[in-house]
C-alpha atoms as a PDB file:
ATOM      1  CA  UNK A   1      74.904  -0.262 -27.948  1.00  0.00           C
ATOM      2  CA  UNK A   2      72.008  -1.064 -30.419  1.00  0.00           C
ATOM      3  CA  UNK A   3      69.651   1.969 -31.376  1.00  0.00           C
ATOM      4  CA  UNK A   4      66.507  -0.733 -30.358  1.00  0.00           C
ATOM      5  CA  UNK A   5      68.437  -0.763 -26.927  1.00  0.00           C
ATOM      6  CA  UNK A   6      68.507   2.567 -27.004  1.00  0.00           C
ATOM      7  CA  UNK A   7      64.302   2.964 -27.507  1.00  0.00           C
ATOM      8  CA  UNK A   8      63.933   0.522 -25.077  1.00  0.00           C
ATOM      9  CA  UNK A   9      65.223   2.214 -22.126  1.00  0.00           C
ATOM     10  CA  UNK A  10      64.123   5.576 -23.591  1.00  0.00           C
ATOM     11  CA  UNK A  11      60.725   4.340 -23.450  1.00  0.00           C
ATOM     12  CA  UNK A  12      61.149   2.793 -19.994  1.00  0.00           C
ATOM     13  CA  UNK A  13      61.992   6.431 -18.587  1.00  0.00           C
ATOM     14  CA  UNK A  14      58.671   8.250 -17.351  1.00  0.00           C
ATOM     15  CA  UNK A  15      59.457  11.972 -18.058  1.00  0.00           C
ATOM     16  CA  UNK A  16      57.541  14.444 -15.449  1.00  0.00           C
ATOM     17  CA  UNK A  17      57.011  18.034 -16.808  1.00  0.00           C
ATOM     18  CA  UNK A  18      57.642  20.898 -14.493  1.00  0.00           C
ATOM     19  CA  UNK A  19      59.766  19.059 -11.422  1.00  0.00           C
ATOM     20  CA  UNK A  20      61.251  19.794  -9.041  1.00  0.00           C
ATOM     21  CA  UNK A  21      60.717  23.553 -10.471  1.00  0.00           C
ATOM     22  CA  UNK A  22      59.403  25.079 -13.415  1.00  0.00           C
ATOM     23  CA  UNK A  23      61.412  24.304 -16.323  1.00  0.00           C
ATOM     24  CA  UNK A  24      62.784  21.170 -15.613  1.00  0.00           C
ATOM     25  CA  UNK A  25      61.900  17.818 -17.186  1.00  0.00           C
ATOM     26  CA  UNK A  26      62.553  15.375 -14.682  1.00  0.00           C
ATOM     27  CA  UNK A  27      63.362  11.598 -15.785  1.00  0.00           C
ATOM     28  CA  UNK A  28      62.317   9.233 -13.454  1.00  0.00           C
ATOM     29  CA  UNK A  29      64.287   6.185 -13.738  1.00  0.00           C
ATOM     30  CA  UNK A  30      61.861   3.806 -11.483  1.00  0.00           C
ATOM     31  CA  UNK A  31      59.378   3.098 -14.404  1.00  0.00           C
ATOM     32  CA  UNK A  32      62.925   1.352 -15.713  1.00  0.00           C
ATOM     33  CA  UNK A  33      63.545   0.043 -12.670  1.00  0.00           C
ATOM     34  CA  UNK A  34      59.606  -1.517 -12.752  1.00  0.00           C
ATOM     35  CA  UNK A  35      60.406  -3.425 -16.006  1.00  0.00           C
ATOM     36  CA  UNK A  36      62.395  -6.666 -15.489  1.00  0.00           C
ATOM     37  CA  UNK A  37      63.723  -6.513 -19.233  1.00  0.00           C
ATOM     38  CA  UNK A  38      64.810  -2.668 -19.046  1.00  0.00           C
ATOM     39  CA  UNK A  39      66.023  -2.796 -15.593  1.00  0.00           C
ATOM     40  CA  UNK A  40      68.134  -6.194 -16.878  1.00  0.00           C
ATOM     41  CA  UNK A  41      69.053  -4.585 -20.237  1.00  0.00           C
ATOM     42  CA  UNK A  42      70.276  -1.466 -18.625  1.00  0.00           C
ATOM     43  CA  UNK A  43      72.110  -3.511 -15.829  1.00  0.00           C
ATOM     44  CA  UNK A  44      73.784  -5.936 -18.778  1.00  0.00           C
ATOM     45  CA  UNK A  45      74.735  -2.536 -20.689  1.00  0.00           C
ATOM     46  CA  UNK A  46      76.435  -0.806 -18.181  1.00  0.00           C
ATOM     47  CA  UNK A  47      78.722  -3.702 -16.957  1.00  0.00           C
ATOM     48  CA  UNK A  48      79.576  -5.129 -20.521  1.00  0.00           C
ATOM     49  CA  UNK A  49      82.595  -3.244 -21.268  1.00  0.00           C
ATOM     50  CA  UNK A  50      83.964  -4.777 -18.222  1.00  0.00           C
ATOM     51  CA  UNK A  51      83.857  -8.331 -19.270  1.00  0.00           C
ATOM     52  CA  UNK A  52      87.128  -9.718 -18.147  1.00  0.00           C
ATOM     53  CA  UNK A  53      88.103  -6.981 -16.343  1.00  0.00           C
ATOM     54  CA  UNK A  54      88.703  -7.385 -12.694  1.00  0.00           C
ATOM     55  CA  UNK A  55      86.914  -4.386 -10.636  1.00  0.00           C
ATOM     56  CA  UNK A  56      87.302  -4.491  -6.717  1.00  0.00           C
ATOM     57  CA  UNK A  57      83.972  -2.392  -5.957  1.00  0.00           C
ATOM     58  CA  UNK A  58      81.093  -0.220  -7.305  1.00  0.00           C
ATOM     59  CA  UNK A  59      80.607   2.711  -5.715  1.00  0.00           C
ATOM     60  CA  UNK A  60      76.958   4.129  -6.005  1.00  0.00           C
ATOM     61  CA  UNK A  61      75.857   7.566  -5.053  1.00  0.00           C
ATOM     62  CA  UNK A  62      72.306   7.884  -2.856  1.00  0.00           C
ATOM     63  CA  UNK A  63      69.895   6.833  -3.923  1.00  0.00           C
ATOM     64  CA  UNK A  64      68.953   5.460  -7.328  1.00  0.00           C
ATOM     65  CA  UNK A  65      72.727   4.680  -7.575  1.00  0.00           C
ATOM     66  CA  UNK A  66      72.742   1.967  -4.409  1.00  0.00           C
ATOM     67  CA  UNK A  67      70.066  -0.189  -6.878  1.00  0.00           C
ATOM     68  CA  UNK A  68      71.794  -0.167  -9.717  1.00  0.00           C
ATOM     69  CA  UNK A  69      75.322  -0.764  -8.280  1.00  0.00           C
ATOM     70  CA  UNK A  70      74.123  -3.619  -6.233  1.00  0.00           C
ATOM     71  CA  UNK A  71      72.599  -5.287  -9.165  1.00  0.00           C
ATOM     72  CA  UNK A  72      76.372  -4.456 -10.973  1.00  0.00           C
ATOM     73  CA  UNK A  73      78.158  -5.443  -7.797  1.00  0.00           C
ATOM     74  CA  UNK A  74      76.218  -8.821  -8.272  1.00  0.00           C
ATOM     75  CA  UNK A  75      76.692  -9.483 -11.753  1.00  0.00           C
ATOM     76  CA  UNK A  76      80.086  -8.328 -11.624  1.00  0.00           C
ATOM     77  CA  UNK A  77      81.227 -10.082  -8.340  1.00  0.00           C
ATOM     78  CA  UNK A  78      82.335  -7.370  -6.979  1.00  0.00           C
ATOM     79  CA  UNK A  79      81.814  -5.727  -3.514  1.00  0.00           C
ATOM     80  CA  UNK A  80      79.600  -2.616  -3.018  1.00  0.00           C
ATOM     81  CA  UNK A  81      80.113   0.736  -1.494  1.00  0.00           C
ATOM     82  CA  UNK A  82      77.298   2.837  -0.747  1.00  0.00           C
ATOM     83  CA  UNK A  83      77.948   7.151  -0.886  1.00  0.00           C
ATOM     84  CA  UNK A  84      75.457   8.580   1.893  1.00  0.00           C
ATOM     85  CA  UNK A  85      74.283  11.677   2.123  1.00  0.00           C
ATOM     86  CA  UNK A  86      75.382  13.777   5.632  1.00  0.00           C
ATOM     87  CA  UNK A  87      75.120  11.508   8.718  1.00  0.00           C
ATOM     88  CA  UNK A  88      73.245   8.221   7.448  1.00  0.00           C
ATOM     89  CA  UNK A  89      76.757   6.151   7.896  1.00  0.00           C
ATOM     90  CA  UNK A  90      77.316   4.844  11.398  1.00  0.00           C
ATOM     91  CA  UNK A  91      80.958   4.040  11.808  1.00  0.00           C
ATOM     92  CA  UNK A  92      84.398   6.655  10.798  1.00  0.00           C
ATOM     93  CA  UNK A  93      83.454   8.234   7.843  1.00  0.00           C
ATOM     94  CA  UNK A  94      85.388  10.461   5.214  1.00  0.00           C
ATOM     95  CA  UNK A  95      83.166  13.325   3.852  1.00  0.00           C
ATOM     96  CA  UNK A  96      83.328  16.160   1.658  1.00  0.00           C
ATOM     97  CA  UNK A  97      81.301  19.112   0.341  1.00  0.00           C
ATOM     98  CA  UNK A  98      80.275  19.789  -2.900  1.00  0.00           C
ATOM     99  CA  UNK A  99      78.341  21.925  -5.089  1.00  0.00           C
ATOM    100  CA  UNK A 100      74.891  21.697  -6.465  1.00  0.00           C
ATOM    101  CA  UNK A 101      72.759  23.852  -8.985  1.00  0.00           C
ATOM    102  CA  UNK A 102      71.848  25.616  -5.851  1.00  0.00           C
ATOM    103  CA  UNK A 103      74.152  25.458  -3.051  1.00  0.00           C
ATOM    104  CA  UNK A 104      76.273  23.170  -1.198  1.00  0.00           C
ATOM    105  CA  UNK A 105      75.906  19.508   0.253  1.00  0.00           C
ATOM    106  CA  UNK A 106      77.938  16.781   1.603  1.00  0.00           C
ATOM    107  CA  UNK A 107      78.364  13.076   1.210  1.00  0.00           C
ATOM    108  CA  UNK A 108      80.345  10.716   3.103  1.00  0.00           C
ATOM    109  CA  UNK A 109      81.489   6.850   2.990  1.00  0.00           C
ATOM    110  CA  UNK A 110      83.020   4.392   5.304  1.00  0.00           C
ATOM    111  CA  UNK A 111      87.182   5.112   5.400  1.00  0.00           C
ATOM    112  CA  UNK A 112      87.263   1.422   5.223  1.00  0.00           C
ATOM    113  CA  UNK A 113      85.524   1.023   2.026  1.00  0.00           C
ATOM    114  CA  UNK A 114      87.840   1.584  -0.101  1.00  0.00           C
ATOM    115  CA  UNK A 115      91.550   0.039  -0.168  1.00  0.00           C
ATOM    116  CA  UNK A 116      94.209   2.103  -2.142  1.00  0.00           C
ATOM    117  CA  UNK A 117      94.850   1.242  -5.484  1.00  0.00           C
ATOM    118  CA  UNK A 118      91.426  -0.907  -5.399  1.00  0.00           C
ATOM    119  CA  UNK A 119      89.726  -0.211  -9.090  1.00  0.00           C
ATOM    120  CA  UNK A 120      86.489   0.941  -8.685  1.00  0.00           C
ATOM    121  CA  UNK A 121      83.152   1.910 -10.587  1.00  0.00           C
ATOM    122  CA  UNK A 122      81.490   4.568  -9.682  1.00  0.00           C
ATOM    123  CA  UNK A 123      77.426   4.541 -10.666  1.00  0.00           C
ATOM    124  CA  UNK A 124      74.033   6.533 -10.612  1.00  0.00           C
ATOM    125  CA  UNK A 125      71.070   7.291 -12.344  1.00  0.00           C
ATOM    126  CA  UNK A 126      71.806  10.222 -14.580  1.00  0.00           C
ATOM    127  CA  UNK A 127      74.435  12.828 -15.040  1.00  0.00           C
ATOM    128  CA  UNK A 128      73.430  16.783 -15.422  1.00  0.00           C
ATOM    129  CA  UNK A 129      75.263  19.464 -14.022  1.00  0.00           C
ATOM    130  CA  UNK A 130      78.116  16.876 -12.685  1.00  0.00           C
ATOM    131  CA  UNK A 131      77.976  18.729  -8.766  1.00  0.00           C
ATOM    132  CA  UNK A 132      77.291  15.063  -7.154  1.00  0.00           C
ATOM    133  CA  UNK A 133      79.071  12.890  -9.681  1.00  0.00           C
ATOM    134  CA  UNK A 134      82.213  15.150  -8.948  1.00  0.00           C
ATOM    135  CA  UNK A 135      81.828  14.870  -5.549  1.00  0.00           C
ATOM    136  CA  UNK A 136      81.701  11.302  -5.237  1.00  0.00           C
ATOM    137  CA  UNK A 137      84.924  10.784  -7.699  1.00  0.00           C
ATOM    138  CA  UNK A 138      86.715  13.208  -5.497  1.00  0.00           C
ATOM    139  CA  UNK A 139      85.677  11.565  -2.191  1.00  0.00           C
ATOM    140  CA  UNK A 140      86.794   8.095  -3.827  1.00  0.00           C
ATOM    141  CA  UNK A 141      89.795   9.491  -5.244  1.00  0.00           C
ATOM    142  CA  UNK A 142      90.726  11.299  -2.158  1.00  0.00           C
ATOM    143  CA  UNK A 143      90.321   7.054  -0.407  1.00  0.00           C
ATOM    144  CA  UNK A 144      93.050   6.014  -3.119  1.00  0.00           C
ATOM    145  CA  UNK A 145      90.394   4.462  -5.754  1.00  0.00           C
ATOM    146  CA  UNK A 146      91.535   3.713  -9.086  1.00  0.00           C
ATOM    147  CA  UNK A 147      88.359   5.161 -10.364  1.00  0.00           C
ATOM    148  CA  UNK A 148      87.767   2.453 -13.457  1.00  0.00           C
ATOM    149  CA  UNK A 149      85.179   4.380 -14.957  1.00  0.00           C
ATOM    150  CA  UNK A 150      81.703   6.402 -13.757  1.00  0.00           C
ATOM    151  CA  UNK A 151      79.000   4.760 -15.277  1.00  0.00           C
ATOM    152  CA  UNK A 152      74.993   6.774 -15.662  1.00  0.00           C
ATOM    153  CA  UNK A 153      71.833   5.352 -17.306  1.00  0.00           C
ATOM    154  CA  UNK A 154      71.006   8.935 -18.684  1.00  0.00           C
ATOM    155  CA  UNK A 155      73.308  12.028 -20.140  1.00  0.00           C
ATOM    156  CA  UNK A 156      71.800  15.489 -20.062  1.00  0.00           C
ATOM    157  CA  UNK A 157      75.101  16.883 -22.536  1.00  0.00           C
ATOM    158  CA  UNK A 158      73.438  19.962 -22.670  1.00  0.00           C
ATOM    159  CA  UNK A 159      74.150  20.748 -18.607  1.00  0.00           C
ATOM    160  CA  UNK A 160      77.995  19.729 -19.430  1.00  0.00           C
ATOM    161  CA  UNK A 161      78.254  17.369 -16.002  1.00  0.00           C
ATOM    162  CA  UNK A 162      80.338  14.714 -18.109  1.00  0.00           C
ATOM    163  CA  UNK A 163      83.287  17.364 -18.934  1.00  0.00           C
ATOM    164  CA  UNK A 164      83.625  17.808 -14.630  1.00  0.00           C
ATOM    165  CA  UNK A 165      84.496  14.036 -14.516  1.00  0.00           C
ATOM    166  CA  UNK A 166      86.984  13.842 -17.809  1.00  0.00           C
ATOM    167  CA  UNK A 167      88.710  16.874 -16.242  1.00  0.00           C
ATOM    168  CA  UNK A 168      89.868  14.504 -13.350  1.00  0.00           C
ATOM    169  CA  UNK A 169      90.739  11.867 -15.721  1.00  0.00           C
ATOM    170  CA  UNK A 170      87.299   9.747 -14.893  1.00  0.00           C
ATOM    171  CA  UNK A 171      86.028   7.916 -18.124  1.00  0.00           C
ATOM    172  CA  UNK A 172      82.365   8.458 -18.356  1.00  0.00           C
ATOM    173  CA  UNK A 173      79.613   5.821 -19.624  1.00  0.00           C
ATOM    174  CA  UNK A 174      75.889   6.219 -20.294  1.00  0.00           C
ATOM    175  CA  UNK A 175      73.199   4.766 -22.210  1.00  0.00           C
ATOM    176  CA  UNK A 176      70.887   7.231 -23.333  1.00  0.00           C
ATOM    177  CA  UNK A 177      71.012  11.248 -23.651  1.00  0.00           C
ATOM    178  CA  UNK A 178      67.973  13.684 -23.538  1.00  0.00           C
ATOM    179  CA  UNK A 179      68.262  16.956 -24.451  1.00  0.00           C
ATOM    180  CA  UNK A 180      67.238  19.834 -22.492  1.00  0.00           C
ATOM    181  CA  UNK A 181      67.349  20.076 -18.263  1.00  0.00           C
END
């Protein structure tokens, strides 16, 4: 990806001082999502190393993840699975728990979203401390998914959430990486 790409989407990003607690610096992805050309270039990045690759389903985690894996499900022809927090789905689920900075949460999906052996990319906003991203691949692996690849706009290396995925054999993608929390 292009270093103007790069300051494109960087630029896009609003960065909030101090949220959701003191000390973190929260990137808010919806001033990207605002621009047509970021939201586009961002959409075109993340589903390019696909080209000619046949993938079944995205899978986007709640919430930031269900708008940009629709827009990849479109562009990539390709069907879309949503990942729900606890008790938004409304027919037989599969669930499971997982850990965040500060406790435990679940997240369930449809047991008929996902066909065994179906190849699958997993998406959402950002990756930090890896808690919800692992969750998710687990859930989808635990449905059969050939997990493809687990795709983010934004890396935070620094809280080490990528090494969680490539530890269960997930190939991550992202864009752009800030340092710090």
């Amino acid at each position: 990806m292009s270093s103007s790409l790069q300051q494109e989407l960087i630029a896009s990003i609003r960065n909030i001082a101090d949220y959701p607690k003191p000390g973190i610096m929260f990137r808010d992805i919806t001033t990207l999502l605002g621009n047509p050309r970021a939201f586009r270039s961002a959409i075109d990045a993340l589903i390019q190393p696909f080209a000619g690759t046949k993938i079944d389903k995205v899978a986007g985690v709640e919430a930031r993840g269900f708008i940009m894996g629709g827009a990849m499900a479109h562009q990539m022809s390709a069907g879309f699975v949503p990942i729900r927090k606890k008790g938004k789905l409304p027919h037989d689920i599969v669930r499971i728990a997982y850990s965040l900075e500060y406790g435990v949460d679940e997240m369930e999906m449809h047991r008929d979203a996902i066909k065994p052996g179906e190849k699958v990319v997993l998406v959402d906003d950002l990756i930090a401390t890896g808690g919800t991203a692992e969750g998710a691949t687990k859930l989808l692996q635990q449905m059969g998914a050939d997990i493809v690849a687990a795709c983010f706009i934004i890396d935070l290396p620094e809280l080490r959430g990528r090494k969680k995925l490539e530890a269960l054999g997930v190939e991550v993608r992202t864009l752009i990486e800030f340092d710090g929390h």
